[in-house]
C-alpha atoms as a PDB file:
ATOM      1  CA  UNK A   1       0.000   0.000   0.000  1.00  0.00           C
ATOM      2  CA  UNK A   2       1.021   3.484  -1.009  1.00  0.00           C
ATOM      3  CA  UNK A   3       2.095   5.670   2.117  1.00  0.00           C
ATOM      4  CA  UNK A   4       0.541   8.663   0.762  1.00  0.00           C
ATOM      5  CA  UNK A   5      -3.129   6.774  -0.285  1.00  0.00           C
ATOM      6  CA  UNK A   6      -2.712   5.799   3.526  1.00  0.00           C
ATOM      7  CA  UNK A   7      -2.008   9.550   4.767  1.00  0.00           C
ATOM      8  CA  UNK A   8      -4.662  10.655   2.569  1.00  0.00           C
ATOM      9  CA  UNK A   9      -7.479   8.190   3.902  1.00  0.00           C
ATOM     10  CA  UNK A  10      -6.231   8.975   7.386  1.00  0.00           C
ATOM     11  CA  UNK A  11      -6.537  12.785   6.898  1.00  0.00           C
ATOM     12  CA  UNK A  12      -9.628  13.221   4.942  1.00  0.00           C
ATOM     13  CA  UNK A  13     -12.788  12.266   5.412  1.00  0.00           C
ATOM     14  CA  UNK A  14     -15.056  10.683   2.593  1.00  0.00           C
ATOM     15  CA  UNK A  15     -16.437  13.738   1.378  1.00  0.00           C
ATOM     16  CA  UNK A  16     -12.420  14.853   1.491  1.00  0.00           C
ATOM     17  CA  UNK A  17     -12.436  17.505   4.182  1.00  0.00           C
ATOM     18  CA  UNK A  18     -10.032  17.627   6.757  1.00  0.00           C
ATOM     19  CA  UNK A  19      -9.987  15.190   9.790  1.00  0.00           C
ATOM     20  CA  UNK A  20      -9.361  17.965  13.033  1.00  0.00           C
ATOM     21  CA  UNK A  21      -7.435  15.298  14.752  1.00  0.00           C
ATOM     22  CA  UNK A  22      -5.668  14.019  12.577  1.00  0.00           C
ATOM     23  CA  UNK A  23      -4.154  17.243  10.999  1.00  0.00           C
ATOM     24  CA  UNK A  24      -3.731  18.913  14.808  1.00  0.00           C
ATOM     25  CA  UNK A  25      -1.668  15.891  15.840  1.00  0.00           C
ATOM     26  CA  UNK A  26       0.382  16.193  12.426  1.00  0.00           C
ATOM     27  CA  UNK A  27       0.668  20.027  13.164  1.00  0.00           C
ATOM     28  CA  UNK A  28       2.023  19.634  16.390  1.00  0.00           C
ATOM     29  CA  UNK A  29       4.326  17.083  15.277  1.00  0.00           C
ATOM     30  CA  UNK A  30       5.777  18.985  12.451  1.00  0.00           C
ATOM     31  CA  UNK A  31       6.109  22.363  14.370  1.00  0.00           C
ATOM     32  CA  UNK A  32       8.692  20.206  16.608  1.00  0.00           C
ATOM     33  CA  UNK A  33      10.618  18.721  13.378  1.00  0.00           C
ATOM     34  CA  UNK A  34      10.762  22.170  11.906  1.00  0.00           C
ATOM     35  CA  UNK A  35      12.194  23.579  15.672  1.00  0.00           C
ATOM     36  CA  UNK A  36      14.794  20.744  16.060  1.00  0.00           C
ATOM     37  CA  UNK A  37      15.913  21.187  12.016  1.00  0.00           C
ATOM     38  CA  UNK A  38      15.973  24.991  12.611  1.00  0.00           C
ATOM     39  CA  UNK A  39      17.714  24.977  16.510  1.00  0.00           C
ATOM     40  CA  UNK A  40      20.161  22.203  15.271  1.00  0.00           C
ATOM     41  CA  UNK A  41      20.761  24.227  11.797  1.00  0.00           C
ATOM     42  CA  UNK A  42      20.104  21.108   9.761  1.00  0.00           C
ATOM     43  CA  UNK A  43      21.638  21.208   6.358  1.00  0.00           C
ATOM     44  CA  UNK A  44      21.103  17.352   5.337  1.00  0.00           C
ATOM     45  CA  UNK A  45      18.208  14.877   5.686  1.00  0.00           C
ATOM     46  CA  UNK A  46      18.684  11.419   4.764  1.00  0.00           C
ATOM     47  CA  UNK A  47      17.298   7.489   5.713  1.00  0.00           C
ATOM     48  CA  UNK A  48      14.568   5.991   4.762  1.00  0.00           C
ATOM     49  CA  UNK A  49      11.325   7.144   5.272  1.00  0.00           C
ATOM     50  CA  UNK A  50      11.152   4.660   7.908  1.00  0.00           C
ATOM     51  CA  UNK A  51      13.813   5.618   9.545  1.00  0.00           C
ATOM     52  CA  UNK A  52      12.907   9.188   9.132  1.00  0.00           C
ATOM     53  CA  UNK A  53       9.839   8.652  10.800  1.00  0.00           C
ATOM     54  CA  UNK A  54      11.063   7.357  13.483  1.00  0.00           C
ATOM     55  CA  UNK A  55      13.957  10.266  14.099  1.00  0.00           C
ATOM     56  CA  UNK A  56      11.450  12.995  13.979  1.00  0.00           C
ATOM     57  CA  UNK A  57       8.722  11.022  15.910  1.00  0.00           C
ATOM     58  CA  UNK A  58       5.902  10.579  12.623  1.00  0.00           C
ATOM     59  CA  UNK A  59       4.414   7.441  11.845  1.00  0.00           C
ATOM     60  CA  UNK A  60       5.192   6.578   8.119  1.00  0.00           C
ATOM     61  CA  UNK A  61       2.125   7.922   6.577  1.00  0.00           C
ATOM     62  CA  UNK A  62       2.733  11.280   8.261  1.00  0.00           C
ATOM     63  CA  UNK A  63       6.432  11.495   7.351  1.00  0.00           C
ATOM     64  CA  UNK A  64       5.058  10.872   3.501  1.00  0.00           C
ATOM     65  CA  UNK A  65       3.151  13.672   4.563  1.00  0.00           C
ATOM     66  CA  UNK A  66       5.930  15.963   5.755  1.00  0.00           C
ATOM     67  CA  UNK A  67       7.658  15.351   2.625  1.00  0.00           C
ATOM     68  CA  UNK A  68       4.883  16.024   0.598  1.00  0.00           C
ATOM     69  CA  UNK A  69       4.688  19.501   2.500  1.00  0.00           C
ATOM     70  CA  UNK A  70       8.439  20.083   2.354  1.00  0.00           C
ATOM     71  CA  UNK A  71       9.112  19.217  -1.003  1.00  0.00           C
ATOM     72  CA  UNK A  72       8.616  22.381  -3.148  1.00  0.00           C
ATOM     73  CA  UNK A  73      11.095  23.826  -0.628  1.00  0.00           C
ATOM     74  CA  UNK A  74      13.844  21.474  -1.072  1.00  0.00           C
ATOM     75  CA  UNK A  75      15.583  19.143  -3.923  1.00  0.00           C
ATOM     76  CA  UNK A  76      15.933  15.274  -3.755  1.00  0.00           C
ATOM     77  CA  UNK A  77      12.224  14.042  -2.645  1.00  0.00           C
ATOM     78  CA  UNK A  78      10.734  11.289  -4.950  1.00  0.00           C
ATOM     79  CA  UNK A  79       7.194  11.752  -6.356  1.00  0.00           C
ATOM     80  CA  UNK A  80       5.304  12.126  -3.257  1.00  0.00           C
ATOM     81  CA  UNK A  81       2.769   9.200  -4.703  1.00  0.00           C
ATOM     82  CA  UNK A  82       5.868   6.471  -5.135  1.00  0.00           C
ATOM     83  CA  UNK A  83       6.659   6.748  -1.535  1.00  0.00           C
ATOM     84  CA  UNK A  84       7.372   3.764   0.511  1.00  0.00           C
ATOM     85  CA  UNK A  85       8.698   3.017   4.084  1.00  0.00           C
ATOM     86  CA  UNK A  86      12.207   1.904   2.453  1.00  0.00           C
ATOM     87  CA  UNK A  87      12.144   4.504  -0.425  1.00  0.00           C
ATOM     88  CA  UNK A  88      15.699   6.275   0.469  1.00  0.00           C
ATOM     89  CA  UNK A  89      15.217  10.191   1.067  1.00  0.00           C
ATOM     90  CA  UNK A  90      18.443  12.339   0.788  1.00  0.00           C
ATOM     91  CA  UNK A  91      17.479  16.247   0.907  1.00  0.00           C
ATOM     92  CA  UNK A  92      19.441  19.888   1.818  1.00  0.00           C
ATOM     93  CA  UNK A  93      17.995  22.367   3.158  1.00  0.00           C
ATOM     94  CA  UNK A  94      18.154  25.983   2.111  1.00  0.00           C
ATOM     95  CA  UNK A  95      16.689  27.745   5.029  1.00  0.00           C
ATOM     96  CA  UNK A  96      16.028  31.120   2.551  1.00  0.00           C
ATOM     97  CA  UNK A  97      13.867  28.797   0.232  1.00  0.00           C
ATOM     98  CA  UNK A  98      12.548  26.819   3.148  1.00  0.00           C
ATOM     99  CA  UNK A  99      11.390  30.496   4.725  1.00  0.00           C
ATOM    100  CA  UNK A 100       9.830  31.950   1.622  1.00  0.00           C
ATOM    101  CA  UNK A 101       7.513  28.493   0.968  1.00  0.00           C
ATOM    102  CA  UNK A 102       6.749  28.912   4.840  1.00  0.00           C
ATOM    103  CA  UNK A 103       5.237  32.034   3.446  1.00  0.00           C
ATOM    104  CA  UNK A 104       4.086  31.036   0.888  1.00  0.00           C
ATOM    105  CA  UNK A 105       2.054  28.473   2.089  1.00  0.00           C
ATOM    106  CA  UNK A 106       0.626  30.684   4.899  1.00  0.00           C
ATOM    107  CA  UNK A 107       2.306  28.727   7.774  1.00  0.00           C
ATOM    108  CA  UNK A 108       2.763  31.523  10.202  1.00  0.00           C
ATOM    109  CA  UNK A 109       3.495  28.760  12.924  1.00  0.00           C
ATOM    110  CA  UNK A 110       6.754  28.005  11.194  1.00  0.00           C
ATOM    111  CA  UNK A 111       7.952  30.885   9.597  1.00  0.00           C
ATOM    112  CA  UNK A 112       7.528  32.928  13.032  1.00  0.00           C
ATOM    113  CA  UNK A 113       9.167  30.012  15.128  1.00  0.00           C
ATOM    114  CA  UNK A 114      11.943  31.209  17.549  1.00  0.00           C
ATOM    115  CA  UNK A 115      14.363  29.695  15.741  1.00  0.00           C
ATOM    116  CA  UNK A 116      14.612  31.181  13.195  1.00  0.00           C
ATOM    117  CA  UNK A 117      16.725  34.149  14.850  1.00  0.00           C
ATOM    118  CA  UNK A 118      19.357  32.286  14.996  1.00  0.00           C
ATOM    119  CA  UNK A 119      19.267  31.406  11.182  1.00  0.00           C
ATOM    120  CA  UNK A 120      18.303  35.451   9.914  1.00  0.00           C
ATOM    121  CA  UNK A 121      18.059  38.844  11.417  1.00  0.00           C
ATOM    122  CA  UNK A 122      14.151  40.021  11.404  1.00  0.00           C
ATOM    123  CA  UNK A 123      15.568  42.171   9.113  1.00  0.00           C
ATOM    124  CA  UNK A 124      16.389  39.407   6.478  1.00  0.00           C
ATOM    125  CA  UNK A 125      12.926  37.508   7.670  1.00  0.00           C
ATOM    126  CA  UNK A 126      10.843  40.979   6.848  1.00  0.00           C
ATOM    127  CA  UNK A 127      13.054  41.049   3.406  1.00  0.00           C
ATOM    128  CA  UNK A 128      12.594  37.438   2.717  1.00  0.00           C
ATOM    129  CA  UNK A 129       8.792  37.683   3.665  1.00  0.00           C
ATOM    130  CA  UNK A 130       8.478  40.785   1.736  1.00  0.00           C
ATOM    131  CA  UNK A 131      10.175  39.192  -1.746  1.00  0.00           C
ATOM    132  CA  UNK A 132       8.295  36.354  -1.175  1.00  0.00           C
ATOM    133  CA  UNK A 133       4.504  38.219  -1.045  1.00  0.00           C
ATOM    134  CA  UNK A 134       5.525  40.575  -4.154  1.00  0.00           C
ATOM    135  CA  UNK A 135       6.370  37.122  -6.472  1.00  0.00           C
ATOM    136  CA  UNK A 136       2.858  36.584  -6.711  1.00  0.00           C
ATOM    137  CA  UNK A 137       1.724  40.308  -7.384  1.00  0.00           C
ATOM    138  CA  UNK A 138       0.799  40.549 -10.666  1.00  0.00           C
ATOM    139  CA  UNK A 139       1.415  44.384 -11.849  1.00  0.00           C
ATOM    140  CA  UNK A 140      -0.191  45.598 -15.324  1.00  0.00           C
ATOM    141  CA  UNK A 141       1.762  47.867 -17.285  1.00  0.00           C
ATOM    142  CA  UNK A 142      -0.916  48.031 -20.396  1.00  0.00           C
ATOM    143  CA  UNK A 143      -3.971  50.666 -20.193  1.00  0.00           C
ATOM    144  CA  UNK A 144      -7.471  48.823 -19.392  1.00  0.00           C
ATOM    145  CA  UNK A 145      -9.655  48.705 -22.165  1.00  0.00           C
ATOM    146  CA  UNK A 146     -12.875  50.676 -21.251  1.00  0.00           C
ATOM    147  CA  UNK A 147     -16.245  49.454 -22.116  1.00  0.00           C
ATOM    148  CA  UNK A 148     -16.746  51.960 -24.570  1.00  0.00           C
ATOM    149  CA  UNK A 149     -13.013  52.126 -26.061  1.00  0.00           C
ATOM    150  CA  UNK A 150     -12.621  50.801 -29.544  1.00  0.00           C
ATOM    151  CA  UNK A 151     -12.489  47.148 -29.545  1.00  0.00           C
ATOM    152  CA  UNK A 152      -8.641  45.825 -29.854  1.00  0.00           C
ATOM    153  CA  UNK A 153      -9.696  43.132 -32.566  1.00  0.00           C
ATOM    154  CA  UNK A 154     -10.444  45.478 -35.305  1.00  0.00           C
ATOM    155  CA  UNK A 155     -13.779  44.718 -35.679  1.00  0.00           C
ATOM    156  CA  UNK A 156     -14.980  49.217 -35.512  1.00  0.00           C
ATOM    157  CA  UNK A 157     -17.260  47.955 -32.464  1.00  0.00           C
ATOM    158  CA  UNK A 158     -16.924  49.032 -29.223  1.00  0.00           C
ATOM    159  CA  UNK A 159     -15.320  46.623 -26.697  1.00  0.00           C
ATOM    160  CA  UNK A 160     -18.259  46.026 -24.923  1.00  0.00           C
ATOM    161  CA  UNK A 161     -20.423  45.255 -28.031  1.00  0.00           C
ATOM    162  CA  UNK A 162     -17.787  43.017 -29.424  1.00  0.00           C
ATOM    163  CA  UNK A 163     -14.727  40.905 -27.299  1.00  0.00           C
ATOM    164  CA  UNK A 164     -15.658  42.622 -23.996  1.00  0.00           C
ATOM    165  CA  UNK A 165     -19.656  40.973 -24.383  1.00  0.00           C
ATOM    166  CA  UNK A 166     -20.951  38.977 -21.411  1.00  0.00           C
ATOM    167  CA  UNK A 167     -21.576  35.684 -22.950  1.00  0.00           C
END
């Protein structure tokens, strides 16, 4: 059986929503990885995800689960979905990349952890945060065509009579 089909029916109900428990025992368990990697300045993970599991106190179906969460932030994790208890994980961590998907993914728990001052200044944190929220700001540097501008096709309509329509 597939770790991650097993973390999946453990976390989700049938109708797919969250299981509370299930996700605030995870949480809590994860916080404490992410305070031991950051306090002990991990720069390598490796094992199996067995033995993985068993280091940072997951069962395996949660550890497929922390890898599915950390992956985007690191190189070296399989397809989340291939995944099994003796499926080798070797990883580094780059704590700036790490921070920024912490962001990302809205996990103030992590990216505000104590720890983390002995990694960056706030400073850095504030920059980091700040780069991080401005990647996905989308600026337009082209003029908005009005409703009753000339339509951009061609066509001698105006843009609301023509592409701009509500179908």
């Amino acid at each position: 059986m597939q770790l991650y089909d097993a973390w999946k029916r453990m976390a989700f109900d049938a109708q797919g929503q969250p299981v509370k428990r299930v996700w605030d025992e995870y949480l809590a368990v994860e916080k404490r990885v992410y305070e031991n990697i950051l306090r002990e300045k991990t720069t390598r993970v490796e094992g199996t995800v067995a033995e993985l599991a068993e280091k940072f106190g997951f069962s395996n179906a949660q550890m497929c689960a922390f890898l599915d969460g950390i992956h985007e932030a690191v190189d070296g994790v399989p397809e989340i979905e291939e995944i099994e208890e003796t499926t080798e994980i070797a990883f580094d961590i780059a704590y700036e990349r790490l921070y920024k998907k912490m962001v990302d993914y809205k996990a103030e728990a992590l990216y505000t952890l104590p720890e983390w001052d002995d990694i960056y200044t706030a400073e850095q944190r504030k920059q980091f945060y700040t780069e991080q929220k401005k990647s996905h700001t989308v600026v337009r540097n082209e003029a908005k065509i009005g409703r009753n501008d000339p339509c951009p096709c061609g066509s001698g309509k105006k843009y609301k009579k023509c592409c701009g329509a509500a179908v």
